[in-house]
Protein backbone atom coordinates (compact mmCIF):
# COMPACT_ATOMS: atom_id res chain seq x y z
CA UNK A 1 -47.74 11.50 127.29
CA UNK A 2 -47.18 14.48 124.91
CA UNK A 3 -45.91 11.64 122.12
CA UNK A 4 -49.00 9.66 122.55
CA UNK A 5 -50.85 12.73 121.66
CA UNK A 6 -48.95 13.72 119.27
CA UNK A 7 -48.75 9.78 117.50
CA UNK A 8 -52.86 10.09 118.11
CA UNK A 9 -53.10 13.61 115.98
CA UNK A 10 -50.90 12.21 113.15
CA UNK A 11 -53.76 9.35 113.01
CA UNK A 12 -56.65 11.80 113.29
CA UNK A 13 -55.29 13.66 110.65
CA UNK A 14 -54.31 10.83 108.19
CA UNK A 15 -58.04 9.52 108.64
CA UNK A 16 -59.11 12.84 107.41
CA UNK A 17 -56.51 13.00 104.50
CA UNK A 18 -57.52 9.21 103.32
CA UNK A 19 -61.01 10.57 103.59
CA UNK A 20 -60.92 13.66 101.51
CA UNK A 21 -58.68 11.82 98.81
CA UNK A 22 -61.05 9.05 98.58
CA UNK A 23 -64.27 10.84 98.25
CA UNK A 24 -65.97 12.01 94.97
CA UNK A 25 -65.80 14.89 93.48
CA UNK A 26 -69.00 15.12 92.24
CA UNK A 27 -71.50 18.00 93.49
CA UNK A 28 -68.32 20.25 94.69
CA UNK A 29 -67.74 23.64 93.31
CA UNK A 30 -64.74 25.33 92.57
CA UNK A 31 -63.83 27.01 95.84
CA UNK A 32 -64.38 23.27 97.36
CA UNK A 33 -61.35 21.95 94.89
CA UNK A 34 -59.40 25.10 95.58
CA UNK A 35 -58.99 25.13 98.93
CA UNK A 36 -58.90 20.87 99.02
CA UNK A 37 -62.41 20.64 100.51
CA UNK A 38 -60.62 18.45 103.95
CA UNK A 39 -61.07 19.24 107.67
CA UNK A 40 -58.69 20.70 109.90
CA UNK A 41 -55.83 18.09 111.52
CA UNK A 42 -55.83 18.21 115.01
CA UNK A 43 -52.26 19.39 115.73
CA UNK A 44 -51.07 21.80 117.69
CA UNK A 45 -51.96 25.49 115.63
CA UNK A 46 -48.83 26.45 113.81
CA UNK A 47 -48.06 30.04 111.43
CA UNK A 48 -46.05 29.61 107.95
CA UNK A 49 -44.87 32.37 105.79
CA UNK A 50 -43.93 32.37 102.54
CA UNK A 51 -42.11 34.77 100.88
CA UNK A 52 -41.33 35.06 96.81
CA UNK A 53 -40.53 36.86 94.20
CA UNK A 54 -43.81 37.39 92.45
CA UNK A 55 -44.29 40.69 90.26
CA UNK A 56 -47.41 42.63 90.64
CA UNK A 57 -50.33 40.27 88.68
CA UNK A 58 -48.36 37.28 87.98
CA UNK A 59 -51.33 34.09 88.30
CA UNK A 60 -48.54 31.83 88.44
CA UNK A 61 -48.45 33.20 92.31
CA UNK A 62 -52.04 32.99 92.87
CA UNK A 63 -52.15 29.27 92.09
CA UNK A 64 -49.30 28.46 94.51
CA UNK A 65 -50.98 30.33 97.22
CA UNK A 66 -53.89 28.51 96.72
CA UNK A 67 -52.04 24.79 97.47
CA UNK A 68 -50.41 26.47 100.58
CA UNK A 69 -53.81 27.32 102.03
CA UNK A 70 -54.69 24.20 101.23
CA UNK A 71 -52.19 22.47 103.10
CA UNK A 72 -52.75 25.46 105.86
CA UNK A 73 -56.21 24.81 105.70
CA UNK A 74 -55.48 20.66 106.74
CA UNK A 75 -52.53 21.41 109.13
CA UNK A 76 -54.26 24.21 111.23
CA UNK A 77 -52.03 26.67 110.48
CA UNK A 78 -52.39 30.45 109.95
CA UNK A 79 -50.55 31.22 106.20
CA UNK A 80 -48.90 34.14 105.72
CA UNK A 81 -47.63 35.72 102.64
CA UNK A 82 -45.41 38.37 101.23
CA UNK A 83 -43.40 38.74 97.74
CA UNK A 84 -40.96 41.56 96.12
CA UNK A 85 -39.43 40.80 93.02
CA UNK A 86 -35.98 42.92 94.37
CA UNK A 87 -33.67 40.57 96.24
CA UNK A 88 -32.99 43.03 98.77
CA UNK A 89 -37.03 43.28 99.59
CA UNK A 90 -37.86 39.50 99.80
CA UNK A 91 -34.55 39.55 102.32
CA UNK A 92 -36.35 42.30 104.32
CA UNK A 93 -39.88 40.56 103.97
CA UNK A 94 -37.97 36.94 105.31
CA UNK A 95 -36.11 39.14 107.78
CA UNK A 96 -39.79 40.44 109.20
CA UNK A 97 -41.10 37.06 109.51
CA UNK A 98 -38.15 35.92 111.71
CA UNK A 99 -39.07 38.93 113.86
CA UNK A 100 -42.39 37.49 114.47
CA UNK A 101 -41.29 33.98 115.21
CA UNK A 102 -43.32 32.27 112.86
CA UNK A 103 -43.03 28.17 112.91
CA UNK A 104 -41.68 27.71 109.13
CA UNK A 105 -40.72 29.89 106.18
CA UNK A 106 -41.25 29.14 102.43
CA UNK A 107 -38.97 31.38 100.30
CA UNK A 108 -38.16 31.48 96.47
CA UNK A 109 -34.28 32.07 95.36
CA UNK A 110 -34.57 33.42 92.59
CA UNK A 111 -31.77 35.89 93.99
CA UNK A 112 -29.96 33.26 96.36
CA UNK A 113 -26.98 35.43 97.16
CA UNK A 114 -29.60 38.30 98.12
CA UNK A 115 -31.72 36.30 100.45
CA UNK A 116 -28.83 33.57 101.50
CA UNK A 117 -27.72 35.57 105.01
CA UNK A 118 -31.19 35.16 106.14
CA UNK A 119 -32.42 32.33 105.26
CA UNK A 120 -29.39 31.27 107.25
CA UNK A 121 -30.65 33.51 109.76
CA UNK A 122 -33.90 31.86 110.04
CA UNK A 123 -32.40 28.50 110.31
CA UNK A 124 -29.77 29.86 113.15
CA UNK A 125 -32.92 31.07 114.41
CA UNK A 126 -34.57 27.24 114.71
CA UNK A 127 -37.14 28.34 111.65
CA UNK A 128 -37.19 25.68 109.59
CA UNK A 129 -37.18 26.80 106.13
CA UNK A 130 -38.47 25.37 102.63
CA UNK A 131 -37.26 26.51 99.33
CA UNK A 132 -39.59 26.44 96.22
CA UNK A 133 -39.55 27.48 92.49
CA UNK A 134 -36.48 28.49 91.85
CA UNK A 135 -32.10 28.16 93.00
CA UNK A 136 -32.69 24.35 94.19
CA UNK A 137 -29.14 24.19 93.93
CA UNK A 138 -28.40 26.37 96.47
CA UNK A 139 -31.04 25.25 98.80
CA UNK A 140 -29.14 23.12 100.90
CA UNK A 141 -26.00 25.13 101.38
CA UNK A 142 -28.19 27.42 102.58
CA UNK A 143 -30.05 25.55 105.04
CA UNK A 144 -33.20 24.60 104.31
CA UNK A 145 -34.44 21.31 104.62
CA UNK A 146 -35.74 20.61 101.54
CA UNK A 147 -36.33 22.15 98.27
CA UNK A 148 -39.80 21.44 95.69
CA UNK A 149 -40.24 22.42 92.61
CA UNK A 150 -38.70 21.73 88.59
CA UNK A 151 -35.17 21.62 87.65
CA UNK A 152 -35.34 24.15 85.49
CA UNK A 153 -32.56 23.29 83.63
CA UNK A 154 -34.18 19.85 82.81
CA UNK A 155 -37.24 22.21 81.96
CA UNK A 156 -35.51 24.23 79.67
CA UNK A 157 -33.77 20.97 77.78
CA UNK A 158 -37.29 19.27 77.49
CA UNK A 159 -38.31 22.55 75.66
CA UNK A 160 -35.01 22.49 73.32
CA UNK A 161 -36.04 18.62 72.65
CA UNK A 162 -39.39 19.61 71.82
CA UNK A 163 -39.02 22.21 69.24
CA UNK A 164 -36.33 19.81 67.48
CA UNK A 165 -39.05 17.59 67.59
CA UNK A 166 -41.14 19.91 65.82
CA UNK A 167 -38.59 20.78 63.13
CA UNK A 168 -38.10 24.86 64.50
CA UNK A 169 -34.92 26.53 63.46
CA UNK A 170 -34.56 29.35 65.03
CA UNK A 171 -35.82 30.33 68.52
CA UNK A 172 -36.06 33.60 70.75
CA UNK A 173 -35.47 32.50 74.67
CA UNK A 174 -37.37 35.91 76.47
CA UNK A 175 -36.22 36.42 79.92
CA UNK A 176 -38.68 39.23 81.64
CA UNK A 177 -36.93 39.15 85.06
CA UNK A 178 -32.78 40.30 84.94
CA UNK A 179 -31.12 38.31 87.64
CA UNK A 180 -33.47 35.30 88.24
CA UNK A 181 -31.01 31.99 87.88
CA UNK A 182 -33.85 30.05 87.54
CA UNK A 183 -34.77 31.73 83.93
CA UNK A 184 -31.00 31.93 82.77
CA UNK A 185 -31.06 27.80 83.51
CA UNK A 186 -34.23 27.59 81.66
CA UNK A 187 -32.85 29.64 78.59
CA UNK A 188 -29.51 27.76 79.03
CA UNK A 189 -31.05 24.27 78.98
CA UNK A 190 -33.52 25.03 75.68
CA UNK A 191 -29.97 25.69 74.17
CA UNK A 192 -28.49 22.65 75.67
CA UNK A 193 -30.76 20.22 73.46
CA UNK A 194 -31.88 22.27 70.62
CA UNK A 195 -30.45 21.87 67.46
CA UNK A 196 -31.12 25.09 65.75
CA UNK A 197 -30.21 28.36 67.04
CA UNK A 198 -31.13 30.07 70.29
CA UNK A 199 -30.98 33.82 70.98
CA UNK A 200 -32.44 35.37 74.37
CA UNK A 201 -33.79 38.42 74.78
CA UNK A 202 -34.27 40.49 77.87
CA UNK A 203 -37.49 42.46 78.52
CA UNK A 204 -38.78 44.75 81.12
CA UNK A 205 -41.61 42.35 82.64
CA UNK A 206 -43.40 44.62 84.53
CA UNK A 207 -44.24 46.47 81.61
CA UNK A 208 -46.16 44.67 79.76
CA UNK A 209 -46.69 47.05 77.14
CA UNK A 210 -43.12 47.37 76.14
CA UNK A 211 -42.38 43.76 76.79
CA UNK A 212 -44.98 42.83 73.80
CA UNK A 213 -43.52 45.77 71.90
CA UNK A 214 -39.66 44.89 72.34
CA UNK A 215 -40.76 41.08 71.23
CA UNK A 216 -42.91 42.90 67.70
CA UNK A 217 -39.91 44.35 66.91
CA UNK A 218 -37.99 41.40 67.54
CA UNK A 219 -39.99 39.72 65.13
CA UNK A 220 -40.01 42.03 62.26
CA UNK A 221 -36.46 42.70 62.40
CA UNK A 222 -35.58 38.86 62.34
CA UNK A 223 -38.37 36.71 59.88
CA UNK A 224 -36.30 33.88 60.69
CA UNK A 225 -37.56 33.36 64.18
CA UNK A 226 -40.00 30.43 64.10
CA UNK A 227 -40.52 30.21 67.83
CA UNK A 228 -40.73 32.58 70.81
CA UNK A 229 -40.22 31.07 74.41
CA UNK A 230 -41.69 32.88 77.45
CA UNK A 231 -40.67 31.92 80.70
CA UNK A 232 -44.06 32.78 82.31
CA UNK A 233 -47.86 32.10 81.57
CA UNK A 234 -48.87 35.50 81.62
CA UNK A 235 -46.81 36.56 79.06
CA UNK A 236 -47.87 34.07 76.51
CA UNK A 237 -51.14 36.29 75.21
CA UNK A 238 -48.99 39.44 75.02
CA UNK A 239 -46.42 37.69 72.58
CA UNK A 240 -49.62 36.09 70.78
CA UNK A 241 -50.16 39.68 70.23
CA UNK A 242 -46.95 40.33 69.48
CA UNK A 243 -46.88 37.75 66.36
CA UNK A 244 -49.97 39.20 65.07
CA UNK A 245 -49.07 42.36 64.92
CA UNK A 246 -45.52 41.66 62.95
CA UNK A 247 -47.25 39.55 61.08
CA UNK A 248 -44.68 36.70 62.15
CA UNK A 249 -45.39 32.67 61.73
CA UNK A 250 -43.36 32.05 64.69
CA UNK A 251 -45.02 29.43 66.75
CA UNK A 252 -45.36 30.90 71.00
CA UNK A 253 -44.74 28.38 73.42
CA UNK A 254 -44.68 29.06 77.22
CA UNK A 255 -43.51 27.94 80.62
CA UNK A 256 -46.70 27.53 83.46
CA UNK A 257 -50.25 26.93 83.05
CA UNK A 258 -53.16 29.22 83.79
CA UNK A 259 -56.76 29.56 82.40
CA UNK A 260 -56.02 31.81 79.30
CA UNK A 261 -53.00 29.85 78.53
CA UNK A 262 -55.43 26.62 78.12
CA UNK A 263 -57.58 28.38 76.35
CA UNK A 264 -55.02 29.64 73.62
CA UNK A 265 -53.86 25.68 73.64
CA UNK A 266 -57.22 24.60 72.67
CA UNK A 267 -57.61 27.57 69.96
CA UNK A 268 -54.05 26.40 68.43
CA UNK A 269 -52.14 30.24 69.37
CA UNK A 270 -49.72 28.45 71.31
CA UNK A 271 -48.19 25.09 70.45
CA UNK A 272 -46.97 23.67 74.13
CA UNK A 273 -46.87 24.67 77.61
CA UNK A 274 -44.39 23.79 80.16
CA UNK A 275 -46.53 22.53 83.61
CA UNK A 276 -44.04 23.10 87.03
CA UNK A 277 -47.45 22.41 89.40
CA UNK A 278 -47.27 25.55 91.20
CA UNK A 279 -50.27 24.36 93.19
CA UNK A 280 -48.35 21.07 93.99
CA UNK A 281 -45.49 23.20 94.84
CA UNK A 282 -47.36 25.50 97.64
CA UNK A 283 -49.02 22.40 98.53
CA UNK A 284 -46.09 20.53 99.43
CA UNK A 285 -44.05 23.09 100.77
CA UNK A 286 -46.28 23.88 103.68
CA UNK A 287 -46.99 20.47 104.08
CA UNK A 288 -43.53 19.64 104.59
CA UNK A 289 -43.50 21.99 107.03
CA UNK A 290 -46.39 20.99 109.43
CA UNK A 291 -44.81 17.48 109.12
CA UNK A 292 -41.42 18.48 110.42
CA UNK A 293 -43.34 19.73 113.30
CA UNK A 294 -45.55 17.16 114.44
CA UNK A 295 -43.22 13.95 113.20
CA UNK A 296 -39.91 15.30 112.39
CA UNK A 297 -40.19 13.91 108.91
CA UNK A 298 -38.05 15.18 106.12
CA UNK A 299 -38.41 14.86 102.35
CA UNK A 300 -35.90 14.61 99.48
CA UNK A 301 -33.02 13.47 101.47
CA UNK A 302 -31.34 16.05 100.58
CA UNK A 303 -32.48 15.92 97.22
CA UNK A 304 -35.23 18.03 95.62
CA UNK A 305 -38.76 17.49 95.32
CA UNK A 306 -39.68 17.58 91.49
CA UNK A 307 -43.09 19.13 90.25
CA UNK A 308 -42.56 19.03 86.80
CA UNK A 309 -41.67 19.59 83.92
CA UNK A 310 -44.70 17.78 82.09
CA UNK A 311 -45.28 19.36 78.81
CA UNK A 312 -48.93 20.37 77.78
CA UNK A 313 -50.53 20.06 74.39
CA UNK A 314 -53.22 21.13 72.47
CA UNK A 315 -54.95 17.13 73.08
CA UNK A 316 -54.59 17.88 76.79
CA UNK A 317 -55.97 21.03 77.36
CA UNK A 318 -59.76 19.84 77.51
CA UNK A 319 -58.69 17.42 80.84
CA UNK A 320 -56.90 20.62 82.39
CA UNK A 321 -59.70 23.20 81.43
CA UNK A 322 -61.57 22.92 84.90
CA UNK A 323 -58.36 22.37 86.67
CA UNK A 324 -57.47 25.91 85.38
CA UNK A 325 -60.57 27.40 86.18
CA UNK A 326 -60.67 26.22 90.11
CA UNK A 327 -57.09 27.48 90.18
CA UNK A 328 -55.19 24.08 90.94
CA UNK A 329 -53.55 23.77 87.61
């Protein structure tokens, strides 16, 4: 009987997905295409956590909250969320989760070996856990059942491709987090397909003010530098600044979307951006997880789930404009 039920809920709540993907989107407003604007599935109530890495302010974080309460939102489930950019921390913040016996935990490994005893934990536990963002490659050793988010070192060698493309000779890869594998790969793939010179340089990130200073003087001390990497949207305006005030032609180009970064597109300050779908990656993530619950399902096969990279233009930053704005892209 409890399978019938359950069969009959996956229905119910398939109707309502077909339904809220088919309508318009005329006449909605921005929280509407935030939060997904669907009704809640009629499954059993569930709680997910998700635990990452984020620094204090980074909007990367903000728009991969928003597709996990979005997928909350659809799966009745309460979300939960924590981050700490220390290892250690996140492993305390997963650790506190367990403790409360939540259904499913999203984490970030960013710091695999500091969160990898438990996450393994969690899974001993019978927590099923989803990695996102960053260390896909440890992901399975570690337990989880499936891993979403960019290969970052196929992100970094569609970067390196692109400023060959656009004839750049020497380039500046900026790291703003010291330990994160997933920046290293992203750095190490630029310099994988690039054909002119790659040097990266390691900044405090959660000082902004020194970060943009330690990139000026980067750029007056080397005028050879004709493009600057960042490995995270909200660092692209500081290094705009950056340029300016070295009075450097070095062309900024940036990993991650938000709504300043289009903007700066459109104006011409930076020449690409590097789209991962962070709402796509909360989205999924917590998705996955009310899945697994109600129908056992799995994706990836052991593979993971890729959200990007898709590089963005100045000729597509008018389509993603009110994407930015409601927080989805």
């Amino acid at each position: 009987m409890r399978s019938h039920r359950t069969a009959a809920a996956l229905l119910a709540a398939s109707a309502l997905l077909v339904t809220a993907g088919c309508s318009g989107s005329g006449g909605k407003d921005a929280d509407e295409k935030a939060d997904g604007g669907g009704t809640t599935a009629g499954t059993p109530r569930m709680k997910i956590a998700m635990v990452t890495h984020s620094g204090e302010g980074d909007t990367f974080w903000d728009i991969v909250q928003t597709g996990a309460k979005a997928a909350a939102k659809k799966g009745n489930a309460e979300f939960l969320y924590a981050a700490n950019k220390e290892g250690k921390e996140q492993a305390q913040l997963v650790q506190t989760y367990i403790d409360q016996k939540v259904d499913g935990i999203v984490v970030t490994l960013a710091k695999p070996e500091a969160v990898r005893d438990v996450v393994r934990k969690a899974v001993a536990a019978g927590i099923p856990v989803i990695t996102i963002n960053s260390g896909g490659e440890f992901s399975r050793a570690f337990g989880a059942l499936a891993h979403i988010g960019q290969d970052e070192s196929v992100a970094g060698e569609a970067v390196g491709a692109e400023l060959t493309a656009r004839g750049k000779k020497k380039a500046v890869c900026v790291i703003h987090e010291q330990g994160n594998v997933s920046q290293e790969a992203r750095c190490a793939g630029l310099r994988k397909t690039f054909t002119g010179s790659v040097e990266n340089l390691q900044v405090e990130g959660v000082n902004m003010p020194a970060t943009t200073s330690t990139v000026q003087a980067k750029l007056q001390a080397t005028p050879g530098i004709d493009a600057v990497v960042t490995l995270g949207a909200p660092f692209a305006a500081a290094f705009v600044q950056a340029k300016r005030a070295a009075k450097s032609s070095a062309e900024i180009d940036t990993f991650d979307l938000n709504a300043e970064v289009i903007k700066q597109l459109k104006a011409g300050e930076i020449g690409f951006a590097v789209d991962q779908q962070p709402y796509l990656q909360g989205y999924l993530a917590v998705d996955q997880l009310w899945l697994h619950r109600v129908n056992r399902n799995v994706t990836g096969g052991g593979k993971p789930v890729l959200t990007g990279p898709a590089l963005v233009r100045q000729n597509d930053a008018d389509a993603l404009a009110e994407l930015t704005a409601a927080g989805t892209r």
